[in-house]
PDB file of N, CA and C in Angstrom:
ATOM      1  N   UNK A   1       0.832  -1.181   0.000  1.00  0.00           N
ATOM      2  CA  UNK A   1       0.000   0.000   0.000  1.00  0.00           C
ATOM      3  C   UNK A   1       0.876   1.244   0.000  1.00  0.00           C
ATOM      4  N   UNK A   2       0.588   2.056  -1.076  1.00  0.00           N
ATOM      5  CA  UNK A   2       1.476   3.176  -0.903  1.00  0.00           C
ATOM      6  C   UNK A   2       0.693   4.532  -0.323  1.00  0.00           C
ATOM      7  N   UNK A   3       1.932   5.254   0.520  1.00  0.00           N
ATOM      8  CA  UNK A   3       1.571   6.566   1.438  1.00  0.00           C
ATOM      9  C   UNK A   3       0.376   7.759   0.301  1.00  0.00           C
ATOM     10  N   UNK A   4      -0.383   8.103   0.885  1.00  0.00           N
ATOM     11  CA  UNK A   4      -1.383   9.416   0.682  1.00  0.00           C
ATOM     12  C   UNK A   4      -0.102  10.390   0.360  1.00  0.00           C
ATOM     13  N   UNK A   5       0.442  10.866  -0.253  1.00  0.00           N
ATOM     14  CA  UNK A   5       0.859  12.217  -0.367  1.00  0.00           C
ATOM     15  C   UNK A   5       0.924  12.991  -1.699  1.00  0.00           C
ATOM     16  N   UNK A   6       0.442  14.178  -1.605  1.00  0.00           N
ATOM     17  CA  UNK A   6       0.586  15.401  -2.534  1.00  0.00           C
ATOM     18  C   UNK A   6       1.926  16.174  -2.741  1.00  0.00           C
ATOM     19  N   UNK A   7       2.115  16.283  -4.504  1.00  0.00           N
ATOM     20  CA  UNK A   7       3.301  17.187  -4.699  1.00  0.00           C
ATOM     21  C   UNK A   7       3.156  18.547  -3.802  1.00  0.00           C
ATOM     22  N   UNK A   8       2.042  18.782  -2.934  1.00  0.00           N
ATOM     23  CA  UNK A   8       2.075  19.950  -2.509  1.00  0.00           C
ATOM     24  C   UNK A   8       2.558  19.785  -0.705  1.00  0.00           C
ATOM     25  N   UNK A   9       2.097  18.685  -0.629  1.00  0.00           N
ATOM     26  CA  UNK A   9       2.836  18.420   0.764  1.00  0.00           C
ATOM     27  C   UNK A   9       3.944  17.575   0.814  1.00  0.00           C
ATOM     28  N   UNK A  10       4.492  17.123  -0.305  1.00  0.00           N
ATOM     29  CA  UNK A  10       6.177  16.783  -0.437  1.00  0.00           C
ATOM     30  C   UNK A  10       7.317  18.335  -0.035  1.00  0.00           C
ATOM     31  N   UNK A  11       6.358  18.677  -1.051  1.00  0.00           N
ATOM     32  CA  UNK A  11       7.192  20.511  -1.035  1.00  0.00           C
ATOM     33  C   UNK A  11       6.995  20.874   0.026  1.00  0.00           C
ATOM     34  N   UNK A  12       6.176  20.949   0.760  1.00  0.00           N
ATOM     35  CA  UNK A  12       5.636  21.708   2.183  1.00  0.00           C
ATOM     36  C   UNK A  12       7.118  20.874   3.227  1.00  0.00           C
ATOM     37  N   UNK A  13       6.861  19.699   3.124  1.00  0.00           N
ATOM     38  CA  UNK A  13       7.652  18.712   4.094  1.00  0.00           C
ATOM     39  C   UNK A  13       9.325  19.531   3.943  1.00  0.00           C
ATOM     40  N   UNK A  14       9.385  19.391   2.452  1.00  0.00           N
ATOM     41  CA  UNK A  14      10.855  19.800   2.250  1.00  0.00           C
ATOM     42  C   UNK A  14      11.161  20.686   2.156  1.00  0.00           C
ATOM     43  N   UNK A  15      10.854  22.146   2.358  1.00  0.00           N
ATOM     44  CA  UNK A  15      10.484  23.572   2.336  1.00  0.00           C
ATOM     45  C   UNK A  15      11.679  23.650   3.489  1.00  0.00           C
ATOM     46  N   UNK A  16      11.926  23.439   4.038  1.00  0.00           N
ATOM     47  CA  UNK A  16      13.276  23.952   5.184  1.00  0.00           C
ATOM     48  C   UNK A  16      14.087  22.930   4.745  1.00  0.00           C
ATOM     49  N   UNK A  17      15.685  23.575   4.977  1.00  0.00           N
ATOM     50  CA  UNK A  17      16.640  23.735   4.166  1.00  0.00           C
ATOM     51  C   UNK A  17      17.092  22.563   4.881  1.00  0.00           C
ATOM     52  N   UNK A  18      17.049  22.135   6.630  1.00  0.00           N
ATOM     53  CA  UNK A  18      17.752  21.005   7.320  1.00  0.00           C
ATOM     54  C   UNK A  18      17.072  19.837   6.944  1.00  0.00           C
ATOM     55  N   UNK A  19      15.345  20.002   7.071  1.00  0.00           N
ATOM     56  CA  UNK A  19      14.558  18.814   6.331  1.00  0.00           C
ATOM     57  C   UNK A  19      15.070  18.220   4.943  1.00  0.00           C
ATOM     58  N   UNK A  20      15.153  19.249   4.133  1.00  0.00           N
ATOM     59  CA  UNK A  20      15.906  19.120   2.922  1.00  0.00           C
ATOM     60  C   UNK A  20      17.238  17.821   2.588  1.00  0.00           C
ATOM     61  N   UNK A  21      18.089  18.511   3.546  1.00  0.00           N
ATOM     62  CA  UNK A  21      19.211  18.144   3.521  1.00  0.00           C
ATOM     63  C   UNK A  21      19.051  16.629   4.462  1.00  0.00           C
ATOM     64  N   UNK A  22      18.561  16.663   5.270  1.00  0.00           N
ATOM     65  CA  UNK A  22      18.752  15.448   5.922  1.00  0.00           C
ATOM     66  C   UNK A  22      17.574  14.220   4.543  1.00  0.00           C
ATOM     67  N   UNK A  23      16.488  14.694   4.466  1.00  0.00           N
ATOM     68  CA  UNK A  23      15.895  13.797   3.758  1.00  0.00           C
ATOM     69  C   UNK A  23      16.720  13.144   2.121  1.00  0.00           C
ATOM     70  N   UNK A  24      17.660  13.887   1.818  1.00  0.00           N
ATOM     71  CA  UNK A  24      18.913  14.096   1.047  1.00  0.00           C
ATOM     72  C   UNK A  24      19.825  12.981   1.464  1.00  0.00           C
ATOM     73  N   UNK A  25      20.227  13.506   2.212  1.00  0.00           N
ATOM     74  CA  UNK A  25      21.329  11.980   3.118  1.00  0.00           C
ATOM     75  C   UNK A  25      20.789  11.101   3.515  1.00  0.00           C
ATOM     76  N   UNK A  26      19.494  10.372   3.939  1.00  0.00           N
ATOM     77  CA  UNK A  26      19.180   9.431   4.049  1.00  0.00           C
ATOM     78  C   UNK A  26      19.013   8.612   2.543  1.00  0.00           C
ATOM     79  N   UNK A  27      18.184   9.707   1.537  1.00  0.00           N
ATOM     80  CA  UNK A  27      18.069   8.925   0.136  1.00  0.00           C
ATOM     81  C   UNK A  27      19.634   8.471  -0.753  1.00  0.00           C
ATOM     82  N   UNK A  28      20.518   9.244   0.531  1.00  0.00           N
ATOM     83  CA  UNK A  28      22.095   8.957  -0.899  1.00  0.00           C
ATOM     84  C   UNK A  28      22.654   7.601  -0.209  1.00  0.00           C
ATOM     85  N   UNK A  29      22.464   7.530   1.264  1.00  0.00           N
ATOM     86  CA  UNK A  29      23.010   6.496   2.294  1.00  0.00           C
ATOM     87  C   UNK A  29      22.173   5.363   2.413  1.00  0.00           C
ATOM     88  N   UNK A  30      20.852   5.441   1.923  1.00  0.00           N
ATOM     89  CA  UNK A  30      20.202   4.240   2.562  1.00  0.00           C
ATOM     90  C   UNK A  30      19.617   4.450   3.894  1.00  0.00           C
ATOM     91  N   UNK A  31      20.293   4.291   4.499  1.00  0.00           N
ATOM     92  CA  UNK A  31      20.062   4.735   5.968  1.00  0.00           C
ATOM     93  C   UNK A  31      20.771   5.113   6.996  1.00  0.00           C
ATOM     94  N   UNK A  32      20.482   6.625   8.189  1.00  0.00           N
ATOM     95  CA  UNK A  32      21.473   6.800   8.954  1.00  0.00           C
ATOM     96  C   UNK A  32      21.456   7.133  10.133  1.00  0.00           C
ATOM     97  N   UNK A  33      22.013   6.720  10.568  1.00  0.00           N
ATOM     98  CA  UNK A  33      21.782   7.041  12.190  1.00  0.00           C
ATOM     99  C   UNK A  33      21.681   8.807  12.378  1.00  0.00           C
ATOM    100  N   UNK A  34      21.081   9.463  13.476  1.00  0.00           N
ATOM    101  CA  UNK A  34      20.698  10.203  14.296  1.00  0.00           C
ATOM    102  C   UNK A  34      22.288  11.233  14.350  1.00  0.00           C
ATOM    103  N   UNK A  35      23.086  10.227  14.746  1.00  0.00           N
ATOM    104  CA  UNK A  35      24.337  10.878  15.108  1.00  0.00           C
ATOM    105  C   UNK A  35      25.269  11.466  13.567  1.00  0.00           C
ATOM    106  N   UNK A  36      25.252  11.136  12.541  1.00  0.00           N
ATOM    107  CA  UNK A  36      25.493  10.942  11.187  1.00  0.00           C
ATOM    108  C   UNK A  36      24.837  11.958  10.693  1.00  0.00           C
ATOM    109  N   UNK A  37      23.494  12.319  11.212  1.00  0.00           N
ATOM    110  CA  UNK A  37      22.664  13.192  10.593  1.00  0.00           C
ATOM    111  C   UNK A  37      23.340  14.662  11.184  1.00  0.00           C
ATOM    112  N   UNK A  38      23.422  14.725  12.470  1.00  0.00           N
ATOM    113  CA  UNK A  38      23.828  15.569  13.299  1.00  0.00           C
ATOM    114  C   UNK A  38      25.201  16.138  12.724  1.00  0.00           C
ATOM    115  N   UNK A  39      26.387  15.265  12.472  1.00  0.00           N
ATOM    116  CA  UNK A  39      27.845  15.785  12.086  1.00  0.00           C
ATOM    117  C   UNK A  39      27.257  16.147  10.487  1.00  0.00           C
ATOM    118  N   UNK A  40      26.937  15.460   9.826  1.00  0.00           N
ATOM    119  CA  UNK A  40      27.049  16.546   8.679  1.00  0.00           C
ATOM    120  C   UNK A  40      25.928  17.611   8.555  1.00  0.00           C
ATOM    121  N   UNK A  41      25.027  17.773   8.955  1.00  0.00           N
ATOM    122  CA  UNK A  41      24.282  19.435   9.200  1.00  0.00           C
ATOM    123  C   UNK A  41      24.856  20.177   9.861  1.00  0.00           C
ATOM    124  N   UNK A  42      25.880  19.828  10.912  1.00  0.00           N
ATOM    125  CA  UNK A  42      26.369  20.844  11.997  1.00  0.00           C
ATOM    126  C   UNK A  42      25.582  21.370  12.712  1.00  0.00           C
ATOM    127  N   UNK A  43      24.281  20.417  13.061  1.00  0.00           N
ATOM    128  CA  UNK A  43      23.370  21.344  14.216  1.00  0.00           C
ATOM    129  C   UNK A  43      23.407  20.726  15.300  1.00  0.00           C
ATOM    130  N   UNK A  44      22.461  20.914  16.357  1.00  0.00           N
ATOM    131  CA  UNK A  44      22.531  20.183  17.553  1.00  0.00           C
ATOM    132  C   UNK A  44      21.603  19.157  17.563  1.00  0.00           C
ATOM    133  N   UNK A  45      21.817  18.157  18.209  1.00  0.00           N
ATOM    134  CA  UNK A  45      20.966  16.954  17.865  1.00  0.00           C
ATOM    135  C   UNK A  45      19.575  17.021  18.386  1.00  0.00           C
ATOM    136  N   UNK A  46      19.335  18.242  19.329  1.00  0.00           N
ATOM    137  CA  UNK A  46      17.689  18.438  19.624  1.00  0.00           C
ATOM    138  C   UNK A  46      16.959  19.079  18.108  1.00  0.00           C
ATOM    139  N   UNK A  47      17.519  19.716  17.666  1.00  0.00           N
ATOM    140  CA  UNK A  47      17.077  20.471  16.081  1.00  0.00           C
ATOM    141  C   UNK A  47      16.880  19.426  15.264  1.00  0.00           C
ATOM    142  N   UNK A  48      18.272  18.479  15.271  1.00  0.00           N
ATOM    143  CA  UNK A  48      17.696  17.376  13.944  1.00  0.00           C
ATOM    144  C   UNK A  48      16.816  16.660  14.091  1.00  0.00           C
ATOM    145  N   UNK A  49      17.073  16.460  15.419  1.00  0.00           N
ATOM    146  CA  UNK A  49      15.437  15.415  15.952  1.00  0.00           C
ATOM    147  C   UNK A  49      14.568  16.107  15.608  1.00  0.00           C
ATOM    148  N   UNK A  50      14.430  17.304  16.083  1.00  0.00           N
ATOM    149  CA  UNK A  50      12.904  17.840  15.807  1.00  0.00           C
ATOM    150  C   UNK A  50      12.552  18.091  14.023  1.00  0.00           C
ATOM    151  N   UNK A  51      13.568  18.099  13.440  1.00  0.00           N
ATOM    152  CA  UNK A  51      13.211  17.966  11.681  1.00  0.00           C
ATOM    153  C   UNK A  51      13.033  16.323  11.374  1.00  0.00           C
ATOM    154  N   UNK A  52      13.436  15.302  11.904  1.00  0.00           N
ATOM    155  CA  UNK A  52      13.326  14.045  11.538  1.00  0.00           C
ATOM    156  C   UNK A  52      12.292  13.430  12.081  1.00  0.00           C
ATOM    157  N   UNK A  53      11.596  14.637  13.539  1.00  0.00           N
ATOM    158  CA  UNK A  53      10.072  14.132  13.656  1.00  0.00           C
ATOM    159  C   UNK A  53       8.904  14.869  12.925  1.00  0.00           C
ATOM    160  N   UNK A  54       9.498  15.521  12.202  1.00  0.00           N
ATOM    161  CA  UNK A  54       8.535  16.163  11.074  1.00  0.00           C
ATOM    162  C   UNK A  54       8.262  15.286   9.943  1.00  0.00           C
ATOM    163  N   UNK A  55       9.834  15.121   9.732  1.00  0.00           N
ATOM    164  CA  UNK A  55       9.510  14.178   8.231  1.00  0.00           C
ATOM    165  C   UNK A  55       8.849  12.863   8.848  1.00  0.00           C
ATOM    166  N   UNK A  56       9.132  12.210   9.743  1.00  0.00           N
ATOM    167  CA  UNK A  56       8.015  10.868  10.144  1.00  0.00           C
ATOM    168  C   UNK A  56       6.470  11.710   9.917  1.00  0.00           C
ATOM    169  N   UNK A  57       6.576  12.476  10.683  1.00  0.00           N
ATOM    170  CA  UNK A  57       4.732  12.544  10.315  1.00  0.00           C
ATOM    171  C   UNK A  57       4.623  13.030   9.178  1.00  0.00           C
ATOM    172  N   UNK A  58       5.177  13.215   8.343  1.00  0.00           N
ATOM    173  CA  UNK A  58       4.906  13.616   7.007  1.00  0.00           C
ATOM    174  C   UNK A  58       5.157  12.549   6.257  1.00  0.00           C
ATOM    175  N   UNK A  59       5.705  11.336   6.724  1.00  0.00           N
ATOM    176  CA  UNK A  59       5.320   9.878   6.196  1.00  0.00           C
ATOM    177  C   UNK A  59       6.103   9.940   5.278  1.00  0.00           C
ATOM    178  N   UNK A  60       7.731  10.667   5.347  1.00  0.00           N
ATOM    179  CA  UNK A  60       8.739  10.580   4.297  1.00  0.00           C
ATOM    180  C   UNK A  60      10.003   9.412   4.985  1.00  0.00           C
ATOM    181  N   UNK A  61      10.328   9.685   6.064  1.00  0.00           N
ATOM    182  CA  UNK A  61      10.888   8.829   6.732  1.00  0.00           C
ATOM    183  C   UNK A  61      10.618   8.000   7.291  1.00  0.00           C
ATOM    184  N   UNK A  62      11.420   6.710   7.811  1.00  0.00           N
ATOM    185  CA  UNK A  62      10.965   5.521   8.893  1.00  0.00           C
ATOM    186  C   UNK A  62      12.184   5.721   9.510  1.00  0.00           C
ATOM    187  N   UNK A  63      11.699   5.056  10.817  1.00  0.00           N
ATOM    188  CA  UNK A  63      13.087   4.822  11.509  1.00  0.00           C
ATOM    189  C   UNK A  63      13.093   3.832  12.563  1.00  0.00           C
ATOM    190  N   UNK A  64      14.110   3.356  12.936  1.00  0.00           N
ATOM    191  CA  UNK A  64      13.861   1.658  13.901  1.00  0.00           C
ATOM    192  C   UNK A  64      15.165   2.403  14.936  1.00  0.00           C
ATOM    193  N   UNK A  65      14.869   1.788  15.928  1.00  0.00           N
ATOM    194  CA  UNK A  65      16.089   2.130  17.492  1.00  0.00           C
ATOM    195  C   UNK A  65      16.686   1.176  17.181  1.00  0.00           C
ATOM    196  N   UNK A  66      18.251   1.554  17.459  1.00  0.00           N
ATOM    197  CA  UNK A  66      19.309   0.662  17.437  1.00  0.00           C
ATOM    198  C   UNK A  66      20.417   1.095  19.365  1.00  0.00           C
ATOM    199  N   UNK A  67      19.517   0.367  20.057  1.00  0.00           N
ATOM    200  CA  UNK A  67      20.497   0.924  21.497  1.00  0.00           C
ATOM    201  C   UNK A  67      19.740   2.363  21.423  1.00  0.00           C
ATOM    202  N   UNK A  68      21.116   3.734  21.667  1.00  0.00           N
ATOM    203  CA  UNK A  68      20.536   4.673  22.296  1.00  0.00           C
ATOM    204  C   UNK A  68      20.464   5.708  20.879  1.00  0.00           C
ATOM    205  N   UNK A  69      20.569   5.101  19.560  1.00  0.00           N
ATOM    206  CA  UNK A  69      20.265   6.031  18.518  1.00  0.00           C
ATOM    207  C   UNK A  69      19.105   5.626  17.834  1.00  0.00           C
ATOM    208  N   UNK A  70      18.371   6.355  16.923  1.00  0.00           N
ATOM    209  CA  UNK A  70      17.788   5.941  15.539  1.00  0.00           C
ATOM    210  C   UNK A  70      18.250   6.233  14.647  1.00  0.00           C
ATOM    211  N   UNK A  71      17.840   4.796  13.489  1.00  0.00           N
ATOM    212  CA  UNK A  71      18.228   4.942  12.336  1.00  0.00           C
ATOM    213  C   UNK A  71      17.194   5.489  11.141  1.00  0.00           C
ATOM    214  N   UNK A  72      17.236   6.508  10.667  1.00  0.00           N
ATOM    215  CA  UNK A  72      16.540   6.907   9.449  1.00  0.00           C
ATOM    216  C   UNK A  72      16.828   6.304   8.130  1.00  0.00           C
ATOM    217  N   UNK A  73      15.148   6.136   7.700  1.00  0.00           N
ATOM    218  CA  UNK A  73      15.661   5.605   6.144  1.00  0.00           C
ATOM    219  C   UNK A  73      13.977   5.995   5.045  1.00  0.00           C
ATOM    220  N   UNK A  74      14.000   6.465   4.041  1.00  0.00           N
ATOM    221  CA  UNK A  74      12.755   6.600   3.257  1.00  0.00           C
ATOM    222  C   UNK A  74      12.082   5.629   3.495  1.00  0.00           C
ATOM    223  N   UNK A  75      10.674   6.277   3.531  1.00  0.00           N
ATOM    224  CA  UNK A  75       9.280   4.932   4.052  1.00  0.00           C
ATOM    225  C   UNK A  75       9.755   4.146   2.738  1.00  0.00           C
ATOM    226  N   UNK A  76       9.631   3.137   2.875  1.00  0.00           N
ATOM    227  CA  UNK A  76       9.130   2.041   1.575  1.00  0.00           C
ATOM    228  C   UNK A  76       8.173   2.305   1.249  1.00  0.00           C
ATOM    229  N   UNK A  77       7.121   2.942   1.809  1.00  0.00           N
ATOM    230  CA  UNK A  77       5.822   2.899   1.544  1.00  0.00           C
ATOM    231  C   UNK A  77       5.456   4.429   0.522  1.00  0.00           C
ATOM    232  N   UNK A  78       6.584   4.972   0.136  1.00  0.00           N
ATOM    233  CA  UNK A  78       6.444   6.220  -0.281  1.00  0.00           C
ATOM    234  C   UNK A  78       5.829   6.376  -2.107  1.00  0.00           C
ATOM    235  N   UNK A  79       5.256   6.970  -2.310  1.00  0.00           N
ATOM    236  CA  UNK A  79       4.411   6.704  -3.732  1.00  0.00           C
ATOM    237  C   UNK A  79       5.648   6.842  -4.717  1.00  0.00           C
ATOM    238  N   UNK A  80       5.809   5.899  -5.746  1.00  0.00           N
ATOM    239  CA  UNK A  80       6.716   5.982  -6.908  1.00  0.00           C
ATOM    240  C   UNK A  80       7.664   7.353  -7.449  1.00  0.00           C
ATOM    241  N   UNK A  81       6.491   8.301  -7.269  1.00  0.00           N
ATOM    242  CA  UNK A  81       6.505   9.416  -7.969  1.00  0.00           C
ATOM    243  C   UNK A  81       7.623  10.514  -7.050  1.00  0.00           C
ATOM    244  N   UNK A  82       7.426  10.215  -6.096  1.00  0.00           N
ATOM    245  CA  UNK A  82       7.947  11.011  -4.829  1.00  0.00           C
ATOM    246  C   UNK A  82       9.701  10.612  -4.698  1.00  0.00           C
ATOM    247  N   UNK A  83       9.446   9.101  -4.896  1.00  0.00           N
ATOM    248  CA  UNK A  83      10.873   8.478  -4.726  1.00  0.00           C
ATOM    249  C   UNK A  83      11.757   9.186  -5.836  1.00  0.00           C
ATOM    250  N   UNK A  84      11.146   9.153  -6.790  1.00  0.00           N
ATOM    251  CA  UNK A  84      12.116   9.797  -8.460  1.00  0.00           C
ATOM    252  C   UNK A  84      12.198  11.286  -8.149  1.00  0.00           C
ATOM    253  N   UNK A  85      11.293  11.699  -7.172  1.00  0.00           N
ATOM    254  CA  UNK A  85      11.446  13.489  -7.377  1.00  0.00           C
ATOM    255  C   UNK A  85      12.826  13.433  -6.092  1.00  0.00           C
ATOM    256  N   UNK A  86      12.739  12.554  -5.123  1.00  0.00           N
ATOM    257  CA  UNK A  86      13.743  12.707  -4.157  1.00  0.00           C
ATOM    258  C   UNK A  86      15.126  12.666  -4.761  1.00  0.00           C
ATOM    259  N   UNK A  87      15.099  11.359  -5.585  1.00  0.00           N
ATOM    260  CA  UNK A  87      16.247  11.119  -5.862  1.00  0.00           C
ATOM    261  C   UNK A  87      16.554  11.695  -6.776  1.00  0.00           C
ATOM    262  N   UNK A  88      15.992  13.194  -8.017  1.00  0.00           N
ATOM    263  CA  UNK A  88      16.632  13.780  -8.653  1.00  0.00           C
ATOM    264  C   UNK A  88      17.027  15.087  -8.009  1.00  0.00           C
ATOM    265  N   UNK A  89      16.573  15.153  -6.701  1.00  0.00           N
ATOM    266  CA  UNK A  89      17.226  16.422  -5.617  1.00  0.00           C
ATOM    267  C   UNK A  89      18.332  15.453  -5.435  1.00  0.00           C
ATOM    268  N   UNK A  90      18.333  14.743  -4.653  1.00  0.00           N
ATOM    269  CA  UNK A  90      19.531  14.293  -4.239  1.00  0.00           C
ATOM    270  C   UNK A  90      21.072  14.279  -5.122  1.00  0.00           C
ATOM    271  N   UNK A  91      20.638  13.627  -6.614  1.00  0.00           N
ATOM    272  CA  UNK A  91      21.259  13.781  -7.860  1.00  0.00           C
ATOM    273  C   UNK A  91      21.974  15.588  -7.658  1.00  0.00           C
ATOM    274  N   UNK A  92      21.281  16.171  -7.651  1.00  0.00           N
ATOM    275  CA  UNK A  92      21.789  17.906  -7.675  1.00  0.00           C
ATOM    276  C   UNK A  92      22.127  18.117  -6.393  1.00  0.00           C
ATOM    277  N   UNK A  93      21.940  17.683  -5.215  1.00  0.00           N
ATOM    278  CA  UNK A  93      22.475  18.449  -3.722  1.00  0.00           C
ATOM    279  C   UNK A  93      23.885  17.108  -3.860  1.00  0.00           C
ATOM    280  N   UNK A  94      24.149  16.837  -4.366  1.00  0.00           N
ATOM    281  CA  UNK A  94      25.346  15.725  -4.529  1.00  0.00           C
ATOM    282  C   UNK A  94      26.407  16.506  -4.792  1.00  0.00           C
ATOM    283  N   UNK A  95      25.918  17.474  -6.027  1.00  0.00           N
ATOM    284  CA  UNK A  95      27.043  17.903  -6.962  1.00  0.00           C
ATOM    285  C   UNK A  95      26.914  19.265  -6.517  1.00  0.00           C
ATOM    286  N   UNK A  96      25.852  19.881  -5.825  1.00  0.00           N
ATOM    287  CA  UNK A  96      25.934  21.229  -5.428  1.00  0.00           C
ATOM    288  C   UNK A  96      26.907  20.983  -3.710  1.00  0.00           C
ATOM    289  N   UNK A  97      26.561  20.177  -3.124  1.00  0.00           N
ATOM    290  CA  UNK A  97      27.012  19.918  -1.586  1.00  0.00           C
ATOM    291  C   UNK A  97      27.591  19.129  -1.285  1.00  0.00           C
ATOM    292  N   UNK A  98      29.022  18.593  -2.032  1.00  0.00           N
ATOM    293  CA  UNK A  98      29.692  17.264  -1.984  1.00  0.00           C
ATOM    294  C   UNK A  98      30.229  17.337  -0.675  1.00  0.00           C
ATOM    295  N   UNK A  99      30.486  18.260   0.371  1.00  0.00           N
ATOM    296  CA  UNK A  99      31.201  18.610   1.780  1.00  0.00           C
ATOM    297  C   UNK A  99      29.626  18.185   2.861  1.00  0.00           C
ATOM    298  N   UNK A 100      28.874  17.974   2.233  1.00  0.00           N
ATOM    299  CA  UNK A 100      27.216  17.257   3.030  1.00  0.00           C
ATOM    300  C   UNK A 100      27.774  15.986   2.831  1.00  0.00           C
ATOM    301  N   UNK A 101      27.776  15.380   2.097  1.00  0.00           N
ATOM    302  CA  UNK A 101      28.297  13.975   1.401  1.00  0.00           C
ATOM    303  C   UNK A 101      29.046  13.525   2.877  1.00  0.00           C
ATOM    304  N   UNK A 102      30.556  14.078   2.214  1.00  0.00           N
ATOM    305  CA  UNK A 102      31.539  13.883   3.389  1.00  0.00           C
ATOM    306  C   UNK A 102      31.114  14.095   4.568  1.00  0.00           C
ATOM    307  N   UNK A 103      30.604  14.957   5.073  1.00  0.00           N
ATOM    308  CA  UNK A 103      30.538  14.467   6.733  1.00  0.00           C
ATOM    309  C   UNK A 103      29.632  13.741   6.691  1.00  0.00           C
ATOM    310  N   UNK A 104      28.544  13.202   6.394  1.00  0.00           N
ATOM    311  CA  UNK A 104      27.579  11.919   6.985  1.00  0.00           C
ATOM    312  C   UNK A 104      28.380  11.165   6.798  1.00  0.00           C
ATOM    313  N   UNK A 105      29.528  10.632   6.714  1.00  0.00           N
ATOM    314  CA  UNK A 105      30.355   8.915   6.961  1.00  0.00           C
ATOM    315  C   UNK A 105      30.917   8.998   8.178  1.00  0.00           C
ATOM    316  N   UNK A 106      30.649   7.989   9.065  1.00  0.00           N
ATOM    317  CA  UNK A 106      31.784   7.433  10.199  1.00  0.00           C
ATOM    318  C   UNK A 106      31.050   7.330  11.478  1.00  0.00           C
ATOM    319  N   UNK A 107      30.107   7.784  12.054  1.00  0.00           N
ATOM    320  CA  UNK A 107      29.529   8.076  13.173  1.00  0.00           C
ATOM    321  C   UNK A 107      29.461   6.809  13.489  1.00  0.00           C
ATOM    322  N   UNK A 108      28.570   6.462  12.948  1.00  0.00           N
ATOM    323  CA  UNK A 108      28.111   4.538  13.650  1.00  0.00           C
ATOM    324  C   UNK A 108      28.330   3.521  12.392  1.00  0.00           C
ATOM    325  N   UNK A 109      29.134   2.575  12.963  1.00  0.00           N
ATOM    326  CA  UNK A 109      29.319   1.193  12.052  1.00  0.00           C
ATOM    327  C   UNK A 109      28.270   1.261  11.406  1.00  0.00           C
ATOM    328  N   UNK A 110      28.247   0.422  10.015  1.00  0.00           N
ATOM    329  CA  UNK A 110      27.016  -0.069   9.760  1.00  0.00           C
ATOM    330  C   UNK A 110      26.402  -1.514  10.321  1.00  0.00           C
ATOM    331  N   UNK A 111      25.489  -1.980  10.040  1.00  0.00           N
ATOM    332  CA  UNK A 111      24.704  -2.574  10.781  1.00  0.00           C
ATOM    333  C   UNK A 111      25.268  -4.281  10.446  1.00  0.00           C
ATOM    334  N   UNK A 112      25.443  -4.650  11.580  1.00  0.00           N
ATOM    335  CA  UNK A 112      25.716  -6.461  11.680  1.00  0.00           C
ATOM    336  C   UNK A 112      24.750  -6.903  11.183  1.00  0.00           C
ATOM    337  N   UNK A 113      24.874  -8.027  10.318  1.00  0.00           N
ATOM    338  CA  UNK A 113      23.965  -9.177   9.457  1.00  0.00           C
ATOM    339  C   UNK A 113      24.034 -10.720  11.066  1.00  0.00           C
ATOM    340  N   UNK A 114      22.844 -10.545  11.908  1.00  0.00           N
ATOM    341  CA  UNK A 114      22.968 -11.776  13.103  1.00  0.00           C
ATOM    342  C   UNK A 114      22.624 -12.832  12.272  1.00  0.00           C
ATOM    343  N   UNK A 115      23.820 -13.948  12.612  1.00  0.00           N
ATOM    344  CA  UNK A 115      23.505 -15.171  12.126  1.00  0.00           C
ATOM    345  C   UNK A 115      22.497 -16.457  12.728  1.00  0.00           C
TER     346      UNK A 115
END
């Protein structure tokens, strides 16, 4: 089942520049921890939280607890149309913000495969 959303409340969601950018680094990474999000915006981690609980209710992000972080990652559930508009921002904040790029690596391992 795919998410209810309007090109007008995609734009609304992504209308601030940290929403932007973080919903950006999750679509280039896959998925990222809390702390990852934090070093490459350079804000404080009460701010990013409060933009990464926007994008959950705006049903752009998911995220699962890992210990004392969360990990962000695009709903699966997000309509076709939305995914291609993300990922041709992302395509351009790549090549406009390659120093965004670089700092989201290193914060937290990536994730163990339990056997």
């Amino acid at each position: 089942m795919s998410l209810s959303l309007s090109p007008a409340m995609l734009c609304k969601c992504l209308s601030d520049e940290t929403r932007l950018q973080a919903t950006l680094l999750v679509a280039r990474f896959g998925e990222l921890c809390v702390c990852d999000l934090v070093a490459a915006l350079d804000a404080p981690q009460s701010t990013v939280s409060r933009h990464l609980a926007q994008l959950r209710s705006c049903g752009l992000l998911s995220g699962r607890r890992a210990g004392q972080w969360v990990h962000y990652r695009l709903n699966p559930e997000l309509p076709e149309w939305a995914g291609r508009v993300i990922g041709e921002l992302c395509a351009a904040a790549t090549l406009a913000h390659p120093d965004l790029i670089r700092r989201a690596q290193g914060c937290c391992p990536p994730p163990v495969a339990l056997s």
